[in-house]
N, C-alpha and C. Protein backbone atom coordinates (compact mmCIF):
# COMPACT_ATOMS: atom_id res chain seq x y z
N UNK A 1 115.69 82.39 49.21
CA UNK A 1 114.43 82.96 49.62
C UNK A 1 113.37 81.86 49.56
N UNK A 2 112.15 81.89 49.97
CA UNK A 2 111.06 81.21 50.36
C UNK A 2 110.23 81.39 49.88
N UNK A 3 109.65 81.01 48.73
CA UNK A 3 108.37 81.13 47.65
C UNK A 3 107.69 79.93 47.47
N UNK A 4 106.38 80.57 47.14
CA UNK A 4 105.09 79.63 46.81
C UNK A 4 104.38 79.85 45.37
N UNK A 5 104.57 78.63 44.99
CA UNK A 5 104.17 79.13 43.63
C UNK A 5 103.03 78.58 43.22
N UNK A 6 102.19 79.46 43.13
CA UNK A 6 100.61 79.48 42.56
C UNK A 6 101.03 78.25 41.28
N UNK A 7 99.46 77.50 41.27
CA UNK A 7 99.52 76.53 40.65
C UNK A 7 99.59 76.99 38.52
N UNK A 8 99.24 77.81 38.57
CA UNK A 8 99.10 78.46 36.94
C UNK A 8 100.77 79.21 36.91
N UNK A 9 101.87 79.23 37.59
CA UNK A 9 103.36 79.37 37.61
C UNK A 9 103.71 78.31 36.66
N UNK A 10 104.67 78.48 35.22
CA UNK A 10 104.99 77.24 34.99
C UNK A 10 106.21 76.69 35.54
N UNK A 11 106.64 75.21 35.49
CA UNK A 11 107.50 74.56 35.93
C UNK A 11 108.69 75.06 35.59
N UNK A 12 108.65 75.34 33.99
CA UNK A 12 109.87 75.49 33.84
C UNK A 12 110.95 76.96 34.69
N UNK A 13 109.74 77.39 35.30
CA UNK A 13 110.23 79.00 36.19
C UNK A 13 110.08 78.16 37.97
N UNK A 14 109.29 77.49 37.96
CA UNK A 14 110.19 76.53 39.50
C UNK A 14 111.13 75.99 39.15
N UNK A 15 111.35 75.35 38.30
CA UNK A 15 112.94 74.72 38.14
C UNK A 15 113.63 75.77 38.36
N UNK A 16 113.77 76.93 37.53
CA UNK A 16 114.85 78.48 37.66
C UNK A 16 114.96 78.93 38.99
N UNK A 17 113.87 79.01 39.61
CA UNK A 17 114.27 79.90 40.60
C UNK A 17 114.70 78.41 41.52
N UNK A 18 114.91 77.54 41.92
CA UNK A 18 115.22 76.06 42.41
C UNK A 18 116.88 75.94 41.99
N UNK A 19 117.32 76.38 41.24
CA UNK A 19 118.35 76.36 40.16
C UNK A 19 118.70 77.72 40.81
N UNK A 20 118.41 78.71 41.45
CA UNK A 20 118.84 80.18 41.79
C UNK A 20 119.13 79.55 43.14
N UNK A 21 118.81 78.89 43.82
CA UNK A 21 119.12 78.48 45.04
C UNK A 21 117.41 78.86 46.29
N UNK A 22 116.67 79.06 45.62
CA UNK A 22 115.28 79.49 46.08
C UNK A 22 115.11 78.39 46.84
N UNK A 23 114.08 78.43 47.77
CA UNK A 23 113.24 77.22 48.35
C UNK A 23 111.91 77.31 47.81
N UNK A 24 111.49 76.47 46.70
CA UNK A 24 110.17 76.92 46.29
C UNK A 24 109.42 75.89 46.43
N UNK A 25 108.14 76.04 47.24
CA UNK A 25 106.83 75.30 47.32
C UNK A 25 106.05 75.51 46.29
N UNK A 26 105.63 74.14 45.56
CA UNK A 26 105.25 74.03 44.25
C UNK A 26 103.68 72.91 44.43
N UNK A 27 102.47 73.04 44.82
CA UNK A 27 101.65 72.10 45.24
C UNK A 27 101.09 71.67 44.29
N UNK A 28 101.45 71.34 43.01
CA UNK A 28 101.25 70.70 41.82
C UNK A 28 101.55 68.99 42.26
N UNK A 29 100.34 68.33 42.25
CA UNK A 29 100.07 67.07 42.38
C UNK A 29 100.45 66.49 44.02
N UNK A 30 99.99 67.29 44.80
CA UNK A 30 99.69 67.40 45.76
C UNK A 30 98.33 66.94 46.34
N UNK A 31 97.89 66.82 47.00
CA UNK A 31 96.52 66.40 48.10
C UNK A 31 96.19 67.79 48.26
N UNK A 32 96.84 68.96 48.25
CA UNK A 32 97.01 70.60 48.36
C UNK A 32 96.72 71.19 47.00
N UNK A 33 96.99 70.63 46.00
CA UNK A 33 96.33 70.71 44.45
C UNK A 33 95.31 71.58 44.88
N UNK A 34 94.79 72.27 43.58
CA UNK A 34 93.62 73.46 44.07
C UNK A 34 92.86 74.02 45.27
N UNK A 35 93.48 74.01 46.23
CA UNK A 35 92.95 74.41 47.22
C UNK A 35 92.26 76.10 47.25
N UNK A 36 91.72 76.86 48.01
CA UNK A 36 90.82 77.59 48.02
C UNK A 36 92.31 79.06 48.18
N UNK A 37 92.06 79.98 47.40
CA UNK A 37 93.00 81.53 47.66
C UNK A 37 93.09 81.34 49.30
N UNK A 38 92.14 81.18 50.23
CA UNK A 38 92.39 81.74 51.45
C UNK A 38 93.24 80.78 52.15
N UNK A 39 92.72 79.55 51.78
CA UNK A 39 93.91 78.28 52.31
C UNK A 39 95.39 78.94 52.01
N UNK A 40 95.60 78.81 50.53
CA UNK A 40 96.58 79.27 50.07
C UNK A 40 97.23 80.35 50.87
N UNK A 41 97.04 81.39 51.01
CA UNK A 41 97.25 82.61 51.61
C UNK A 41 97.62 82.29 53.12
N UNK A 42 97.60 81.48 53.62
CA UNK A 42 97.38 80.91 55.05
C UNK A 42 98.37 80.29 55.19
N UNK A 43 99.41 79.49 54.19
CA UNK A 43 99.88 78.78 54.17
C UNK A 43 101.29 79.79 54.03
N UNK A 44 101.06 80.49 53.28
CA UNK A 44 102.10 81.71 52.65
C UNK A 44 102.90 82.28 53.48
N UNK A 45 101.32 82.50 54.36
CA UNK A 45 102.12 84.07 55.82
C UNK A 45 102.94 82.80 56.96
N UNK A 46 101.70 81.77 57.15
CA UNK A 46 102.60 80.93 58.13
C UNK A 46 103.86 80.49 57.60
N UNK A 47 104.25 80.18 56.67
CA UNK A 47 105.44 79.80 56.43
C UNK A 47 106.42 80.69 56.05
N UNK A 48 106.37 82.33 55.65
CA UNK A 48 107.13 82.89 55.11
C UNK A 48 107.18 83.45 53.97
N UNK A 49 106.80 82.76 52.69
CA UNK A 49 106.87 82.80 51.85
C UNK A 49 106.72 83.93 50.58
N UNK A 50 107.27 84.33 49.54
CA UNK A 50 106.45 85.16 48.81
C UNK A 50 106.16 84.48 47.77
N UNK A 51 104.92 84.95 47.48
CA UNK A 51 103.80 84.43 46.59
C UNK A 51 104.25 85.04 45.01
N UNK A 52 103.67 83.71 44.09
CA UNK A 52 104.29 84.20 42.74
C UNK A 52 102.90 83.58 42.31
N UNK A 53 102.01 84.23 41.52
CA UNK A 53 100.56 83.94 40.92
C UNK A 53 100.32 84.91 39.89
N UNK A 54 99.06 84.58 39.37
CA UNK A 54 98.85 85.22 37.85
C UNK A 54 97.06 85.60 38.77
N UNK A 55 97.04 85.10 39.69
CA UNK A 55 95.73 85.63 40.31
C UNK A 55 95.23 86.86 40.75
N UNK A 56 94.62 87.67 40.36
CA UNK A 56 94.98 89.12 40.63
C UNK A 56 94.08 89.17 42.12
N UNK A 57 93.46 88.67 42.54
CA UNK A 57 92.91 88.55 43.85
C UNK A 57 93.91 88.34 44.82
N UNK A 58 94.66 88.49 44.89
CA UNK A 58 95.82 88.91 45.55
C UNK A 58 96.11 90.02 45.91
N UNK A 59 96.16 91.01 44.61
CA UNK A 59 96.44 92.30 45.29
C UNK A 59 94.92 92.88 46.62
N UNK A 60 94.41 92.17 46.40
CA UNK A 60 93.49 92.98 48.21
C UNK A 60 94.63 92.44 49.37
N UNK A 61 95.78 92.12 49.30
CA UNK A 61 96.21 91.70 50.83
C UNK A 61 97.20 92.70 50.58
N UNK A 62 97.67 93.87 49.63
CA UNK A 62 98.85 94.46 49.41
C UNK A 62 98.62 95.65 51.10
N UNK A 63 97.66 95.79 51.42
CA UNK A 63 97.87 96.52 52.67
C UNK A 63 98.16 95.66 53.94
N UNK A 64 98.36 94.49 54.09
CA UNK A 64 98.64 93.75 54.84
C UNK A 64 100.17 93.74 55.14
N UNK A 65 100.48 93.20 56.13
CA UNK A 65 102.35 92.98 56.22
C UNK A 65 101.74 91.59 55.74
N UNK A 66 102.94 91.19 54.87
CA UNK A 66 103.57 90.15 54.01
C UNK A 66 104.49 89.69 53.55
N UNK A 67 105.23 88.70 53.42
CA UNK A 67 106.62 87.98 52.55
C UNK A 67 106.77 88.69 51.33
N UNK A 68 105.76 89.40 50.49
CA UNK A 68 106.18 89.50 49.18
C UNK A 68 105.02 88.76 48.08
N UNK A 69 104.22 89.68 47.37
CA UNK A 69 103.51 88.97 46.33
C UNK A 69 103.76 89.37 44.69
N UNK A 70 104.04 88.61 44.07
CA UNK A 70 104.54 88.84 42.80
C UNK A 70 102.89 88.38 41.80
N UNK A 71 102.51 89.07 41.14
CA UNK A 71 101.42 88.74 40.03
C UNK A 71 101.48 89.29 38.91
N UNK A 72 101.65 88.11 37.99
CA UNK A 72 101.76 88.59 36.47
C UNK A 72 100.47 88.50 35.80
N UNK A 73 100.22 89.51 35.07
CA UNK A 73 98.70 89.48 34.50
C UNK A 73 99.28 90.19 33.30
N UNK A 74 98.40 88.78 31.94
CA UNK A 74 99.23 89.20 30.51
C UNK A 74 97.94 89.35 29.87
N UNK A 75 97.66 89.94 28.87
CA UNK A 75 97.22 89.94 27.95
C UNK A 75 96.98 88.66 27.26
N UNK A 76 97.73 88.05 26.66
CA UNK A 76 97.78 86.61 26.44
C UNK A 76 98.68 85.81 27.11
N UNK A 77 98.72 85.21 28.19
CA UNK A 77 99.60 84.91 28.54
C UNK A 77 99.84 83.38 28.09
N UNK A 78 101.03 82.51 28.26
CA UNK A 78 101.74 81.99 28.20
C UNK A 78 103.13 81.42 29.00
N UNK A 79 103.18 80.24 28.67
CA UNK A 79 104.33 79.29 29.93
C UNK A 79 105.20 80.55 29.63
N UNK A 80 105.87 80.70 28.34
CA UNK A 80 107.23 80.95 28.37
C UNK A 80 107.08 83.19 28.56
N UNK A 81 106.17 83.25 28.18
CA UNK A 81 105.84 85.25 29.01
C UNK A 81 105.58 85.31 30.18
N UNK A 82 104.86 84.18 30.90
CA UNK A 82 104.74 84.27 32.18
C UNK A 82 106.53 84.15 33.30
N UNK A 83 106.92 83.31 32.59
CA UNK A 83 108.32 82.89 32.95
C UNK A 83 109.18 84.28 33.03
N UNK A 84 109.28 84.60 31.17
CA UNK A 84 109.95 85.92 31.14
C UNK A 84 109.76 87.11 32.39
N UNK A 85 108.50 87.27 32.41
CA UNK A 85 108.17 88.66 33.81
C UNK A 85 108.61 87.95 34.73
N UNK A 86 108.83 86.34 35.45
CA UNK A 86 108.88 86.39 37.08
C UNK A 86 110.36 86.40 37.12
N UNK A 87 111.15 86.27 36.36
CA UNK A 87 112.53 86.30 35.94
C UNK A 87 112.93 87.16 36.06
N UNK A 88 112.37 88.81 35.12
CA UNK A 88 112.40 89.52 34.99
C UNK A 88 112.31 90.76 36.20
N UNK A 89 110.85 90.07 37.31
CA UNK A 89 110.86 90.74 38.66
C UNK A 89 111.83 90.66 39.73
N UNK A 90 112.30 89.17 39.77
CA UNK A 90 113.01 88.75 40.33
C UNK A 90 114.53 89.38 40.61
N UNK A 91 114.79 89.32 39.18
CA UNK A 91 116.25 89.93 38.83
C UNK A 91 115.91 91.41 39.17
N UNK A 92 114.73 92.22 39.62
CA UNK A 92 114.86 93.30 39.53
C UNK A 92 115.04 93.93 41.57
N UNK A 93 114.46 93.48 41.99
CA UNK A 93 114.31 92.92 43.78
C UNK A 93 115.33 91.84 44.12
N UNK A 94 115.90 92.46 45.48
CA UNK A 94 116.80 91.66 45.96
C UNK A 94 115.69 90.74 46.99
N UNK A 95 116.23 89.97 47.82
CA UNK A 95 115.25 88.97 48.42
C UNK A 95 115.23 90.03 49.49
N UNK A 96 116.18 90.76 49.84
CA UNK A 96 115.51 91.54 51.29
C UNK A 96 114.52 92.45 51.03
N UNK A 97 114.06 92.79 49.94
CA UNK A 97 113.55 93.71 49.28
C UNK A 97 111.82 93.47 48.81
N UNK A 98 111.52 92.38 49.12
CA UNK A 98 110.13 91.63 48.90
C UNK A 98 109.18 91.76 50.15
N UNK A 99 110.05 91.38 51.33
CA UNK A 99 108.80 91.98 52.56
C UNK A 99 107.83 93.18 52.30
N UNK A 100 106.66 93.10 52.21
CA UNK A 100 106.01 94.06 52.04
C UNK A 100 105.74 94.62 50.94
N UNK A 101 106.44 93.70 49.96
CA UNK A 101 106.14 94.20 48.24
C UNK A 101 104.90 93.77 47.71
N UNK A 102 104.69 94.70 46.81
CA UNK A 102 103.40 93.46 45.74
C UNK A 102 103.66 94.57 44.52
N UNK A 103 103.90 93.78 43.44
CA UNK A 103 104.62 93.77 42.25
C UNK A 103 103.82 93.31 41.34
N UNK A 104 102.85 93.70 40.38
CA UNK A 104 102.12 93.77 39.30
C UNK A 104 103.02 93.61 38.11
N UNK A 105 103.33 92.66 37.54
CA UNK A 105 103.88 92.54 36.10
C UNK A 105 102.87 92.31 35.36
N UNK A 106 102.81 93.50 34.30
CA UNK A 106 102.14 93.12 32.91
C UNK A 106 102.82 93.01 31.61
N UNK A 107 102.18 92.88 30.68
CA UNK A 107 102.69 92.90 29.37
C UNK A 107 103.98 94.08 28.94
N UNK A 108 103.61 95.11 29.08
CA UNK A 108 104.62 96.44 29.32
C UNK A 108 104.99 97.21 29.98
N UNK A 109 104.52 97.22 31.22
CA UNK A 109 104.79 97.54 32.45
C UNK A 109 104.65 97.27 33.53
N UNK A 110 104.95 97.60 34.93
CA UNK A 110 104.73 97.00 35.88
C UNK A 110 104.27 98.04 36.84
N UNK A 111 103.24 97.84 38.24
CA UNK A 111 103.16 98.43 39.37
C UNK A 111 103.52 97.73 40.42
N UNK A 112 103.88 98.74 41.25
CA UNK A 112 105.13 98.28 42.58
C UNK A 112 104.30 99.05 43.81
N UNK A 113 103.72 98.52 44.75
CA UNK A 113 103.64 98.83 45.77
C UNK A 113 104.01 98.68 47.07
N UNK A 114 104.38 99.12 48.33
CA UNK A 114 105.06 99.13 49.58
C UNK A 114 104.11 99.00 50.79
N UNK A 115 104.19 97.91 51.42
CA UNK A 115 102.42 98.21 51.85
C UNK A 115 101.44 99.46 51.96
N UNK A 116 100.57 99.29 50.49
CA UNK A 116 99.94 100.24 50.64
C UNK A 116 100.40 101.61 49.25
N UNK A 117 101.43 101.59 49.32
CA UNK A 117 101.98 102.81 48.77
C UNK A 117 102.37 102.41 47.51
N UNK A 118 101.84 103.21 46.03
CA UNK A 118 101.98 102.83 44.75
C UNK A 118 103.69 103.65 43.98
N UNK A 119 104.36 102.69 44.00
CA UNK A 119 105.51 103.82 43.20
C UNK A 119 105.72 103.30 42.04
């Protein structure tokens, strides 16, 4: 599958999913380094991709058609809790199964929506 991983993703969860056989765009020390959400987002749809971020400004595109947006929002978060949930989402969605997803991981639960639709 084809993912972009928001710059606050840690490495050690691009290595994993890289290691799963993923294609993951990682713009950490890049000329692309912090670029603006909408750049970002631009880059996502043109290429495919589903998005893995801790940015919750994301979920405004969940009514949009999309690749798939994954956002973990912790309480305290951390490299190795942030890791745990995208692991955790991942293993839970097959890759055909992300078109049109957006997937809220938190601390103890998660929300799953279908464009648009909360289950």
């Amino acid at each position: 599958m084809k993912i972009f991983v928001d710059e606050n993703i840690p490495l050690m969860t691009v290595r994993a999913l890289r290691e799963m056989g993923h294609d993951v765009r990682d713009i950490r020390g890049t000329v692309d380094e912090g670029m603006t959400d909408d750049a970002l987002w631009e880059i996502v749809e043109r290429e495919g991709r589903l998005l893995i971020t801790t940015d919750k400004g994301f979920t405004g595109h969940r009514y949009e058609l999309h690749h798939g947006i994954l956002i973990v929002r912790l309480k305290q978060p951390n490299r190795h809790k942030i890791h745990q949930r995208v692991m955790q989402a991942m293993a839970q969605f097959a890759a055909d199964e992300w078109r049109g997803l957006l997937v809220v991981m938190r601390d103890v639960m998660q929300s799953v929506w279908r464009n648009g639709e909360m289950r």
